[in-house]
N, C-alpha and C. Protein backbone atom coordinates (compact mmCIF):
# COMPACT_ATOMS: atom_id res chain seq x y z
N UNK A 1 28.64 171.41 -134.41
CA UNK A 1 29.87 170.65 -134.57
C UNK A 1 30.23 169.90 -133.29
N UNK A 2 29.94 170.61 -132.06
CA UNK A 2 30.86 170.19 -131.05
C UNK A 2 29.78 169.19 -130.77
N UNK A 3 28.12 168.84 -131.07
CA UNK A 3 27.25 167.95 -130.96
C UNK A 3 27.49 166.65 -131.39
N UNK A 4 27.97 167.01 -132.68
CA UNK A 4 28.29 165.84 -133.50
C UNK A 4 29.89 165.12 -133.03
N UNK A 5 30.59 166.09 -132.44
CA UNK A 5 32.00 165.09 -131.91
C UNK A 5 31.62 164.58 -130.30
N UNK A 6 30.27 165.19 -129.81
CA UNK A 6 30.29 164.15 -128.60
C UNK A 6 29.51 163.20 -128.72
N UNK A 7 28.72 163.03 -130.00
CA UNK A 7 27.68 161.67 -129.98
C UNK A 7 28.65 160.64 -130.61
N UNK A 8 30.38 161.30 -131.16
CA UNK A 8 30.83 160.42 -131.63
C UNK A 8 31.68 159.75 -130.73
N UNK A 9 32.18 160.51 -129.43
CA UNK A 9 32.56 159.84 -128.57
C UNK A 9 31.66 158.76 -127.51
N UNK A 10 30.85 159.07 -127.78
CA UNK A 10 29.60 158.69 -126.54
C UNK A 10 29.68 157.10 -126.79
N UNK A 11 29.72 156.83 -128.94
CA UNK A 11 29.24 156.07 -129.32
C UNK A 11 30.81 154.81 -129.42
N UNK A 12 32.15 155.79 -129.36
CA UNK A 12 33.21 155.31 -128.68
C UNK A 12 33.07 154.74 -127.27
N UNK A 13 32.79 155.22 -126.62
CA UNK A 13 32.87 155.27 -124.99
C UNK A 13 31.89 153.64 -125.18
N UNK A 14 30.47 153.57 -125.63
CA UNK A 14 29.74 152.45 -125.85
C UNK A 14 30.62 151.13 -126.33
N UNK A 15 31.34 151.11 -126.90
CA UNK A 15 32.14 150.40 -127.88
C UNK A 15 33.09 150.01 -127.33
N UNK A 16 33.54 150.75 -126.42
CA UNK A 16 34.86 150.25 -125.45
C UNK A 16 34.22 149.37 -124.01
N UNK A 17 33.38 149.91 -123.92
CA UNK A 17 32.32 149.30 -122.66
C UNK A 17 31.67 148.07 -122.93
N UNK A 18 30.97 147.89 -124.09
CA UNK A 18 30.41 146.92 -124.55
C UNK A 18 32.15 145.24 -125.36
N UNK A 19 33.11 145.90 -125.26
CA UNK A 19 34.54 145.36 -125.92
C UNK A 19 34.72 144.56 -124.51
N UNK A 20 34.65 145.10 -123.31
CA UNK A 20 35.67 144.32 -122.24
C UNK A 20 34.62 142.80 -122.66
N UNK A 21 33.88 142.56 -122.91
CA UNK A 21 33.13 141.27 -122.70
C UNK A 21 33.53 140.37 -123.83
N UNK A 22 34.19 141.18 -125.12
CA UNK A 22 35.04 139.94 -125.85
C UNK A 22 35.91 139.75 -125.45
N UNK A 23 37.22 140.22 -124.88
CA UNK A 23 38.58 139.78 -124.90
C UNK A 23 38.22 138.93 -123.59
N UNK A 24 39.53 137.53 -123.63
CA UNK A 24 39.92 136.99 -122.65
C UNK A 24 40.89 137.26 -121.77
N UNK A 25 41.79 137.98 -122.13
CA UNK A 25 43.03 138.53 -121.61
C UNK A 25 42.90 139.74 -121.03
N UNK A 26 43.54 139.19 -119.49
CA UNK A 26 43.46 140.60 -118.90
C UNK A 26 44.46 141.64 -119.12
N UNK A 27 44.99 141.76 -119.86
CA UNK A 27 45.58 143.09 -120.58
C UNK A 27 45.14 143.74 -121.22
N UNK A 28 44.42 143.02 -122.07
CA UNK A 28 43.68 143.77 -123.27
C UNK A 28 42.68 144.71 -122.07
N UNK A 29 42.08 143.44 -121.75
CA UNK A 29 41.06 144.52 -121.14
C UNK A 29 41.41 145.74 -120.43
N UNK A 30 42.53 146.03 -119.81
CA UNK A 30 42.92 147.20 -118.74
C UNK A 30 43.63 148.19 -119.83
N UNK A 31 43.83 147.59 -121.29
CA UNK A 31 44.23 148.66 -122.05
C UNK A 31 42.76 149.68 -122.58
N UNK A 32 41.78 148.72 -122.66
CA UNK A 32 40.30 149.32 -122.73
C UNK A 32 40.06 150.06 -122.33
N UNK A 33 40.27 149.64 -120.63
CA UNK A 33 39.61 150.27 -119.29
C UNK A 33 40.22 151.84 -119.65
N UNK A 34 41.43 151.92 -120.05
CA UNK A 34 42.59 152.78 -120.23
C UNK A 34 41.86 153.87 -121.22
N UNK A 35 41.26 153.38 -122.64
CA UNK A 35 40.61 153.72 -123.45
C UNK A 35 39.76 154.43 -122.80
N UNK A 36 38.82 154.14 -122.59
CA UNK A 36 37.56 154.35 -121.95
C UNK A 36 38.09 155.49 -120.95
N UNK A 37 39.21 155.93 -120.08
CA UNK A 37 38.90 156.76 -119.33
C UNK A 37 39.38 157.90 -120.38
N UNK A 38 40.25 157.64 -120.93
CA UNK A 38 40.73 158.51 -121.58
C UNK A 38 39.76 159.26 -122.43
N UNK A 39 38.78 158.51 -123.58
CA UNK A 39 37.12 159.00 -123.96
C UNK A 39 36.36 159.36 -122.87
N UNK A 40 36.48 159.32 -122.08
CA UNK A 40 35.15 160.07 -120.77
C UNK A 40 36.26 161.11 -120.63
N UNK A 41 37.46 161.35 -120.30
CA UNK A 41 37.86 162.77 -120.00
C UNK A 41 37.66 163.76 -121.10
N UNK A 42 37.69 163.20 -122.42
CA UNK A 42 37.47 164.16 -123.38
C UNK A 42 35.98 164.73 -123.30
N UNK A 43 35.30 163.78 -123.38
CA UNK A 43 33.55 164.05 -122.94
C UNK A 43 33.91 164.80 -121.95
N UNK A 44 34.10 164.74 -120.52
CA UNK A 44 34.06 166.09 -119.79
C UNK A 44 34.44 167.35 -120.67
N UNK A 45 35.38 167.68 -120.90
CA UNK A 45 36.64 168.70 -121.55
C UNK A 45 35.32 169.17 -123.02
N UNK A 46 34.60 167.98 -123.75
CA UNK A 46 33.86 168.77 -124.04
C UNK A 46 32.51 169.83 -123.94
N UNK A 47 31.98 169.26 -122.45
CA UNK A 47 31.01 169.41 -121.42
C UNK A 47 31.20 170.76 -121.30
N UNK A 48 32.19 171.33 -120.88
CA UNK A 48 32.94 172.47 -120.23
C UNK A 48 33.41 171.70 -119.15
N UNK A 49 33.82 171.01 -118.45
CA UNK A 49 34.05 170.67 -116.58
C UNK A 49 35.64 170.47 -116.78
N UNK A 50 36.57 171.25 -117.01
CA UNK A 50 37.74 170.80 -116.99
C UNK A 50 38.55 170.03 -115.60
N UNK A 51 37.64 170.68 -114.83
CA UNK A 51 38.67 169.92 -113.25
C UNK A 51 37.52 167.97 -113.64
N UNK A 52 36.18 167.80 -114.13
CA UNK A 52 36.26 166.68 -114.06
C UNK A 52 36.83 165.81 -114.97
N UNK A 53 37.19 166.01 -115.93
CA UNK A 53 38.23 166.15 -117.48
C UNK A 53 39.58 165.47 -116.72
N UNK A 54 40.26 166.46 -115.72
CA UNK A 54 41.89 166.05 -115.09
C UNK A 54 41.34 165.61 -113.99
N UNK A 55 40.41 165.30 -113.12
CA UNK A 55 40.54 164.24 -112.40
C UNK A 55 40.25 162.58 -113.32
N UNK A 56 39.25 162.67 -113.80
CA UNK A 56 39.21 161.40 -114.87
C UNK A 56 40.44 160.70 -115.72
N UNK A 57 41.09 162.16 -115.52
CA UNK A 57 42.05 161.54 -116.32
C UNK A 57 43.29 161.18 -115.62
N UNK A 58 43.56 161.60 -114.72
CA UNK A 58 44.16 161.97 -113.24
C UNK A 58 43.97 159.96 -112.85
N UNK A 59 42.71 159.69 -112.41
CA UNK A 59 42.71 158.69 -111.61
C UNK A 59 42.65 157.56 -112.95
N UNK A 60 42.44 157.78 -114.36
CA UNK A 60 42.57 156.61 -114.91
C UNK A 60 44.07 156.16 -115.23
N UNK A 61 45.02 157.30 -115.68
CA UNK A 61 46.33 157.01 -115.41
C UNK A 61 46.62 156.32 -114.63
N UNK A 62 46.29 156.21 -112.85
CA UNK A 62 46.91 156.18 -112.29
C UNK A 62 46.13 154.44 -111.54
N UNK A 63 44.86 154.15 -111.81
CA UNK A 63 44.09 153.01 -111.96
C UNK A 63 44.62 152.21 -113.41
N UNK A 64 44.84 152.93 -114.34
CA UNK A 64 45.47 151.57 -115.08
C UNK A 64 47.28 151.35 -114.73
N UNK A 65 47.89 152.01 -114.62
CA UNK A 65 49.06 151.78 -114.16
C UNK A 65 48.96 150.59 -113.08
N UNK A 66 48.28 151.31 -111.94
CA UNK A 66 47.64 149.81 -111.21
C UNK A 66 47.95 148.67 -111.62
N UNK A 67 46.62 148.61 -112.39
CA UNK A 67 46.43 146.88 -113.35
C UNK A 67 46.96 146.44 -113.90
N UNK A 68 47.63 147.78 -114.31
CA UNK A 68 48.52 146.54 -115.43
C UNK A 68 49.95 145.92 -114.43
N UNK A 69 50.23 146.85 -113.37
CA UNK A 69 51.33 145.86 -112.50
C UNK A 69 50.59 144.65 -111.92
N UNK A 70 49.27 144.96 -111.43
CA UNK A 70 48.27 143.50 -111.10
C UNK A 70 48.29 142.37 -112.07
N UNK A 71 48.30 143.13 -113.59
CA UNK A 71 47.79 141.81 -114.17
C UNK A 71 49.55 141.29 -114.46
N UNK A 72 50.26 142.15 -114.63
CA UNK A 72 51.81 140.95 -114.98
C UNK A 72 52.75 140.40 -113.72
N UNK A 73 51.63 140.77 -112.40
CA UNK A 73 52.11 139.84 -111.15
C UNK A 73 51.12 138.56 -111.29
N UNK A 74 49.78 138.94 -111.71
CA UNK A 74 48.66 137.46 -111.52
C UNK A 74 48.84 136.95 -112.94
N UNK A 75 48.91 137.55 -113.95
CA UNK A 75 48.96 136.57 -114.70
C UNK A 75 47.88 137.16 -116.03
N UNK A 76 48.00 137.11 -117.26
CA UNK A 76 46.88 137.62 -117.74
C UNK A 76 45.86 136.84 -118.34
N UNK A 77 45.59 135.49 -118.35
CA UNK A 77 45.04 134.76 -118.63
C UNK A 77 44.03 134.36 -117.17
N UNK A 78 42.64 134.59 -116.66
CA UNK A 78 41.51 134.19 -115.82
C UNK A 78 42.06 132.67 -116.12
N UNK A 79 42.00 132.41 -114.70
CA UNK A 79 41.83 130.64 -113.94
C UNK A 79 40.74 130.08 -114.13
């Protein structure tokens, strides 16, 4: 069981990775980025590694919070 819910995240995690290259908008994308850490902390958590689980999840909170004040000071539309 627990095989089959990490090949289904894996194949999430792919999907969010392979996504930043459609959107134009940099919001979307840092809501992704957001995605994406949030699916890799679960992948740890299902690994067993809980401290790499809350740091992943730890620094993506705190890396998209970041961006997203970056992107609604620059602007979310690329020059």
């Amino acid at each position: 069981m627990i095989d089959i819910l990490i090949f289904l995240l894996l194949i999430v995690l792919i999907a969010t990775a392979f996504s930043i290259f459609i959107f134009n908008d940099l919001l979307y994308i840092v809501i992704i980025f957001g995605a994406y850490s949030m699916v890799m902390s679960l992948i740890w958590q299902q690994l067993n590694s809980p401290d790499l689980a809350i740091t992943e999840a730890a620094i993506g909170i705190g890396m998209t919070v970041l961006l997203v004040t970056v992107v609604t000071k620059v602007g979310r539309r690329p020059q």
